[in-house]
Protein backbone atom coordinates (compact mmCIF):
# COMPACT_ATOMS: atom_id res chain seq x y z
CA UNK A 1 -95.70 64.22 64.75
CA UNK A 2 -93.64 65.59 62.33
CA UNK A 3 -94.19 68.26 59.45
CA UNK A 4 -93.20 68.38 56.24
CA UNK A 5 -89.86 70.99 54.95
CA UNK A 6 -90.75 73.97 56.86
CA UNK A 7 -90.47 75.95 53.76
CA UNK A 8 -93.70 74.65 52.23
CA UNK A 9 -95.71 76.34 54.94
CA UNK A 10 -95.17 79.76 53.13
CA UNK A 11 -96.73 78.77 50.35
CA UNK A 12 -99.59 77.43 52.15
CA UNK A 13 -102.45 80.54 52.02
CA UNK A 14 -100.50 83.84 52.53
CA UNK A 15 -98.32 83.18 54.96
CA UNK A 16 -95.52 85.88 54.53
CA UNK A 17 -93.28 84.62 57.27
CA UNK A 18 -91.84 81.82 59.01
CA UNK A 19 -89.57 80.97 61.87
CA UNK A 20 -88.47 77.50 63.67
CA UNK A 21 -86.84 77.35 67.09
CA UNK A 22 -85.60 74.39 69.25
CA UNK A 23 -86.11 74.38 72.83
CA UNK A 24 -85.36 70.97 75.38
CA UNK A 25 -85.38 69.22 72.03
CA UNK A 26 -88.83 70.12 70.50
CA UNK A 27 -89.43 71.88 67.13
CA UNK A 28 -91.05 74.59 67.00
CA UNK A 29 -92.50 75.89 63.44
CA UNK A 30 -94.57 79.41 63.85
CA UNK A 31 -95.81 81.41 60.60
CA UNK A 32 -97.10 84.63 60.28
CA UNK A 33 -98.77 86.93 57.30
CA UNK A 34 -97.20 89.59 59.08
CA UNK A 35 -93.16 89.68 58.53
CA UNK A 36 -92.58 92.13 61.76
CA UNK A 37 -94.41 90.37 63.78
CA UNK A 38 -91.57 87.76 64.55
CA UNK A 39 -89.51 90.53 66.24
CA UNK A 40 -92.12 90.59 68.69
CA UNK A 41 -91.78 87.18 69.53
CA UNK A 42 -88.96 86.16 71.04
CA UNK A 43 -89.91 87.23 74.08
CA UNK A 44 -92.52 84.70 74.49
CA UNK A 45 -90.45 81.56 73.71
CA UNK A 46 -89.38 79.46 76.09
CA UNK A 47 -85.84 80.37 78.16
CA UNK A 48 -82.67 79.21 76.85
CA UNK A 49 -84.49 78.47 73.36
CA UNK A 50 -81.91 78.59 69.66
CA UNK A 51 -82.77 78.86 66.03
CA UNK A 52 -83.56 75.07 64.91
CA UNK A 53 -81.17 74.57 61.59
CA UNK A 54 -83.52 71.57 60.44
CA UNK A 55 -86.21 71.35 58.18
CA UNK A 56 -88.81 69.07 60.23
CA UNK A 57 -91.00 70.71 63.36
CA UNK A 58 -93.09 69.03 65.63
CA UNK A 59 -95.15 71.51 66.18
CA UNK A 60 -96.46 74.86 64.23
CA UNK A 61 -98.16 77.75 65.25
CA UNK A 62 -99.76 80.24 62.82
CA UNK A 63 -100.42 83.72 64.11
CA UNK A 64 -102.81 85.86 61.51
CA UNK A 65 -102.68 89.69 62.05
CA UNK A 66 -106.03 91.03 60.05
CA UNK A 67 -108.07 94.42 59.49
CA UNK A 68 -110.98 92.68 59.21
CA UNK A 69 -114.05 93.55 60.91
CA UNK A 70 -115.67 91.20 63.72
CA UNK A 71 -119.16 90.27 63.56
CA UNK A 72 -119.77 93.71 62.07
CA UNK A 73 -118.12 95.80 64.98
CA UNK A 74 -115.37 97.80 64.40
CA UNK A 75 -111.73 96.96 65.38
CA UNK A 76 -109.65 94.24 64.11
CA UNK A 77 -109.36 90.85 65.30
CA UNK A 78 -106.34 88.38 65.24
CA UNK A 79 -106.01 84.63 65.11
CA UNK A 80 -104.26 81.46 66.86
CA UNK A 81 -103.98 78.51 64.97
CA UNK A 82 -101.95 75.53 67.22
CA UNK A 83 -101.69 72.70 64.53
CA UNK A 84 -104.90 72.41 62.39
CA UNK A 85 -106.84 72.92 65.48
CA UNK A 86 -108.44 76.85 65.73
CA UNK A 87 -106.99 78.30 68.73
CA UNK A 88 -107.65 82.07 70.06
CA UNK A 89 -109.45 84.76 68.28
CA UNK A 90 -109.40 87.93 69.63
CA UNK A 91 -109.75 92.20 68.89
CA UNK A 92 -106.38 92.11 71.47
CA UNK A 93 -102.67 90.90 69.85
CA UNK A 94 -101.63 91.10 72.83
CA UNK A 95 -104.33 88.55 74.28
CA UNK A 96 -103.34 86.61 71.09
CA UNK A 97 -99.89 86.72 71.64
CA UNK A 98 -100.38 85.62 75.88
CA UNK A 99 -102.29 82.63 74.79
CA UNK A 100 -99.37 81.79 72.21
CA UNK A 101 -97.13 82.39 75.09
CA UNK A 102 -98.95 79.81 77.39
CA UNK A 103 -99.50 77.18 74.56
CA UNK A 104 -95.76 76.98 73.19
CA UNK A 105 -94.40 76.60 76.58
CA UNK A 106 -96.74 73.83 77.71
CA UNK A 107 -96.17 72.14 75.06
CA UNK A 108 -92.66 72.25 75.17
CA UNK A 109 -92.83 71.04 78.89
CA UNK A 110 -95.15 67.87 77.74
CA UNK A 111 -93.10 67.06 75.18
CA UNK A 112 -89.08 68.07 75.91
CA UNK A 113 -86.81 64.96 75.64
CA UNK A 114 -85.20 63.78 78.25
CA UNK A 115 -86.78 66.67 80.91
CA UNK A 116 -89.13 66.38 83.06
CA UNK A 117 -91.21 69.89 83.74
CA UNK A 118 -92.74 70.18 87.01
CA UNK A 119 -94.66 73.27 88.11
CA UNK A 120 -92.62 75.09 90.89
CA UNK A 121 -90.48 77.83 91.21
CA UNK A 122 -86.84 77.46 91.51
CA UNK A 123 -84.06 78.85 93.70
CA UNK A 124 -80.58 77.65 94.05
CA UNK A 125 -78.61 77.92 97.88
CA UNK A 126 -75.17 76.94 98.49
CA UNK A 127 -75.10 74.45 95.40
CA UNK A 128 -78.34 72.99 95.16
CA UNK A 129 -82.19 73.73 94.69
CA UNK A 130 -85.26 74.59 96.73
CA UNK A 131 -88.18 73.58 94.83
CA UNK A 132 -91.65 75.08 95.52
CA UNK A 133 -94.38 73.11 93.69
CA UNK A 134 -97.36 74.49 92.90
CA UNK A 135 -99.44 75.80 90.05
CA UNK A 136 -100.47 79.37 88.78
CA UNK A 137 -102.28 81.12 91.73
CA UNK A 138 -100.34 79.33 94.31
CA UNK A 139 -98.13 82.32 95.55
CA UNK A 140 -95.01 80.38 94.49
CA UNK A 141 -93.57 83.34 92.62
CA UNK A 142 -93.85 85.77 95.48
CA UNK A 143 -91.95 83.07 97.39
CA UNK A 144 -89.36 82.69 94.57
CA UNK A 145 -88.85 86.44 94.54
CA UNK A 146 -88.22 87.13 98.49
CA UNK A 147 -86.03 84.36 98.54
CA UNK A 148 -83.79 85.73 95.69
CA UNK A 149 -84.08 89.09 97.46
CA UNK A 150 -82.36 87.20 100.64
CA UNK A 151 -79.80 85.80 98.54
CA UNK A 152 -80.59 82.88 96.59
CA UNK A 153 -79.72 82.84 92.70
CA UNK A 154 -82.66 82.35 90.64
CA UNK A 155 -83.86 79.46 88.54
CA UNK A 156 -87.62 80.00 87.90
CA UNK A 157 -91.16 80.84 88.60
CA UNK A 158 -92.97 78.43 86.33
CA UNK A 159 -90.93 75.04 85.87
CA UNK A 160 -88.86 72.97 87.79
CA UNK A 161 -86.75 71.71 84.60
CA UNK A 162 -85.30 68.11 85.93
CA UNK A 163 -82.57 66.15 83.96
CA UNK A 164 -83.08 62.24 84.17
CA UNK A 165 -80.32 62.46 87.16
CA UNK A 166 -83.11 64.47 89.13
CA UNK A 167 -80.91 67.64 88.71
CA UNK A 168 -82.55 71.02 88.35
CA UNK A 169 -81.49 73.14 85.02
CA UNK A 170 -82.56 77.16 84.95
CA UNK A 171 -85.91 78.09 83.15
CA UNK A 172 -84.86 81.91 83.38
CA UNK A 173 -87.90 83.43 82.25
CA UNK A 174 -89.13 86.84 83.62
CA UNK A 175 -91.05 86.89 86.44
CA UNK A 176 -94.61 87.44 86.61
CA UNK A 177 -95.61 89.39 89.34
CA UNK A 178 -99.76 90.67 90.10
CA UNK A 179 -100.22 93.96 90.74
CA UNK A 180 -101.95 94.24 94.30
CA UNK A 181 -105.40 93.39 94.38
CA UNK A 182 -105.54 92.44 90.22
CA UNK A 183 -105.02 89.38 88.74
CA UNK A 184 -102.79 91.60 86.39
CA UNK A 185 -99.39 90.45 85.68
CA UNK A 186 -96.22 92.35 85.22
CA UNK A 187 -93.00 90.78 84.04
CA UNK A 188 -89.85 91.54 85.75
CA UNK A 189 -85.84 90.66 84.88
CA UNK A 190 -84.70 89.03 87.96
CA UNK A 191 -81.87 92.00 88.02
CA UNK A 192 -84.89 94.19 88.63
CA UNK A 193 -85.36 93.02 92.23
CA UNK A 194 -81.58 92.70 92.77
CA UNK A 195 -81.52 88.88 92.08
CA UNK A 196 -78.85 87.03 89.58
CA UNK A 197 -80.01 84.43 88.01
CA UNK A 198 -78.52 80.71 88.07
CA UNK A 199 -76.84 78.92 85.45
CA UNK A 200 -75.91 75.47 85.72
CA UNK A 201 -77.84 72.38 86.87
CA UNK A 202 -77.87 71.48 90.50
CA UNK A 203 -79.10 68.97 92.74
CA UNK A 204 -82.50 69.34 95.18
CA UNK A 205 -81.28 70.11 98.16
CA UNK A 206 -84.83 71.19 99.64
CA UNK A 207 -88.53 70.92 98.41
CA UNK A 208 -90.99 73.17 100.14
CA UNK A 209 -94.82 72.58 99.76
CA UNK A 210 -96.46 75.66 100.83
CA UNK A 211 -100.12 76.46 100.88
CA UNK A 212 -100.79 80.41 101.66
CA UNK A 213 -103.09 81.33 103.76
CA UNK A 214 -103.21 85.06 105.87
CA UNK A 215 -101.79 85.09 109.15
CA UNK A 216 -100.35 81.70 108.83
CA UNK A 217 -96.89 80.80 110.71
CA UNK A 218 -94.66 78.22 109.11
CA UNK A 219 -94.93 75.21 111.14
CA UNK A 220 -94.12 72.26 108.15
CA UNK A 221 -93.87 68.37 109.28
CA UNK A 222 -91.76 66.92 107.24
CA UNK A 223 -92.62 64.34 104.26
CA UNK A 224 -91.00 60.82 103.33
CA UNK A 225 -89.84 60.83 99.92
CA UNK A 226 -92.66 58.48 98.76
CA UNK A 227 -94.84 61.49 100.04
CA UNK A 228 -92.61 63.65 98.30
CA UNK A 229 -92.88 62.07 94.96
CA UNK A 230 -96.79 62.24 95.29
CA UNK A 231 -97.47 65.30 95.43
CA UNK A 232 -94.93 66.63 92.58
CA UNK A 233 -96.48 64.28 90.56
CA UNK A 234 -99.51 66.65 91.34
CA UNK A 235 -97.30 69.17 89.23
CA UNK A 236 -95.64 67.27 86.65
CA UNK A 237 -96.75 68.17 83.03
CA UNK A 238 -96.03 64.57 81.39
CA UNK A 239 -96.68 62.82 83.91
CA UNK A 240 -99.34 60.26 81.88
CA UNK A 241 -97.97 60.61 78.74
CA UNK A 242 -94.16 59.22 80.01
CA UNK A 243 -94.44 57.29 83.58
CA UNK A 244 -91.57 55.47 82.88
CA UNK A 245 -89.48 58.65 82.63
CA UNK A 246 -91.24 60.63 84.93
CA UNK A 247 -91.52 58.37 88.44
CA UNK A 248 -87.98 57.04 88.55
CA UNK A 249 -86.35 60.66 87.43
CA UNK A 250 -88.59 62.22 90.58
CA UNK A 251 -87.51 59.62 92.63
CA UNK A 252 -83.63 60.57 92.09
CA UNK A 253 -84.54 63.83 92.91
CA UNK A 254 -85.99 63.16 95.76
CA UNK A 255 -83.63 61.20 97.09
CA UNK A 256 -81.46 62.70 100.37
CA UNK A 257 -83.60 65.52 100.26
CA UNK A 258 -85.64 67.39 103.10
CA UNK A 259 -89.09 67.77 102.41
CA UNK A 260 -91.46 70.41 104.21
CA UNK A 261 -95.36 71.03 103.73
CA UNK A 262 -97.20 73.07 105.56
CA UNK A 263 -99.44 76.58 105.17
CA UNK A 264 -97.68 79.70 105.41
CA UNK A 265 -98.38 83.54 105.89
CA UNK A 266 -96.83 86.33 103.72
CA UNK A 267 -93.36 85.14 101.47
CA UNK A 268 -91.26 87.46 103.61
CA UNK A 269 -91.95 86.07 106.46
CA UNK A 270 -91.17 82.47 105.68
CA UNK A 271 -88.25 82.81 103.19
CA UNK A 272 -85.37 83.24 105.77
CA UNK A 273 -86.62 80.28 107.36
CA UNK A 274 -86.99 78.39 104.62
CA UNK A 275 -83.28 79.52 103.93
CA UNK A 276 -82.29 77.94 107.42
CA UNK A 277 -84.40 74.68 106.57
CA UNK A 278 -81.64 74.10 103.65
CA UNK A 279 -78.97 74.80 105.67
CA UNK A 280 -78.33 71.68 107.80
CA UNK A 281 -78.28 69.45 105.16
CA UNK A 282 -75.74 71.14 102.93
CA UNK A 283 -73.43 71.02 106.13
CA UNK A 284 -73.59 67.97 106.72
């Protein structure tokens, strides 16, 4: 859907500043009646996002800062506003600003041209990717992270970004760790854990579906790529919306590749293994 010259929407209420970015080929409008909140915000778009130089969105997001009082308590309360639709309102920016966060980026994964988004994290090894599907809760990010601290460059903890060749492009975001025993998530630059991030698109060279469970040991079978293409349509964000983009651009990545599932214990225990998994088939 597109909207109108983006310069309209300050005159729309008192909206005192606006701001359009282009990431995987959406528009992106967001507004705000508070001019310093943009600074704050780049943070929260997606990775490798730029300044878009046209005048039509796709999308806008309106983020009111207020004073006001809630239901007669004291403390102020902020607003979401995805569309025309009434997002999140909440006493916390910060809670504000994590559900803008989570909305932008799923809607830039639903709707990117000529991408495909699955949810995995991302490594690259010796020139191509090992792909962990699996959505939030799933442990994939502790897997992504002891695998970059054995060596591999990263490429994500959210999105597996494919191209229509199947190929695997970074989504360098930080990476969202829990603190121990809280659901409490701390973002880290992958040169905080020693890692370097990657930075060109590569083929699959393994996918690894891994199911944690305590005291586990890593003993996958291996999947057909029919199998394969199942269960990342599990974890593909347009799946419904674009079949005829999505199957045949999983099948290419797919293709030639080794596929493992199985449960597994703690990440640093299975990461060098997963490591030697890859190996054989780069060789050959």
């Amino acid at each position: 859907m597109g909207i109108s010259q983006i310069n309209r929407l300050r005159q729309e209420d008192d909206w005192a500043a606006v701001q359009s970015i282009l990431s995987f080929g959406v528009r992106i409008g967001i507004r705000t009646n508070r001019p310093e909140l943009l600074h704050r915000l780049p943070d929260r778009f997606p990775p490798s996002w730029k300044p878009n130089a046209g005048s039509r969105i796709d999308r806008l997001f309106s983020l009111r800062v207020s004073e006001k009082k809630l239901r007669g308590r004291s403390g102020s309360y902020h607003e979401l506003i995805e569309g025309q639709e009434a997002g999140v309102k909440a006493r916390s920016l910060d809670e504000v600003l994590d559900a803008f966060e989570v909305r932008l980026k799923w809607y830039v994964a639903q709707m990117a041209r000529r991408r495909v988004f699955v949810h995995a994290g991302v490594v690259g090894w010796n020139g191509q990717a090992i792909v962990i599907p699996g959505r939030s809760m799933s442990g994939k990010t502790s897997l992504v992270a002891e695998l970059v601290r054995a060596g591999a460059s990263y490429y994500s903890d959210e999105f597996a970004v494919l191209d229509l060749k199947g190929h695997v492009h970074p989504y360098p975001q930080r990476l969202e760790i829990r603190t121990d025993g809280s659901n409490r998530q701390e973002k880290y630059r992958i040169e905080d854990i020693g890692g370097i991030p990657g930075t060109k698109p590569v083929p699959v060279g393994l996918i690894a579906i891994c199911q944690y469970r305590a005291s586990a040991r890593w003993r996958p079978a291996r999947l057909s790529p029919g199998q394969a293409v199942l269960e990342l349509l599990a974890n593909t964000m347009p799946a419904r919306r674009k079949p005829e983009v999505v199957i045949p651009t999983l099948r290419r990545a797919v293709s030639n590749v080794t596929i493992l599932k199985g449960v597994r214990g703690e990440a640093g225990d299975v990461a060098l293994n997963i490591l030697k998994a890859c190996e054989p088939r780069l060789s050959d």
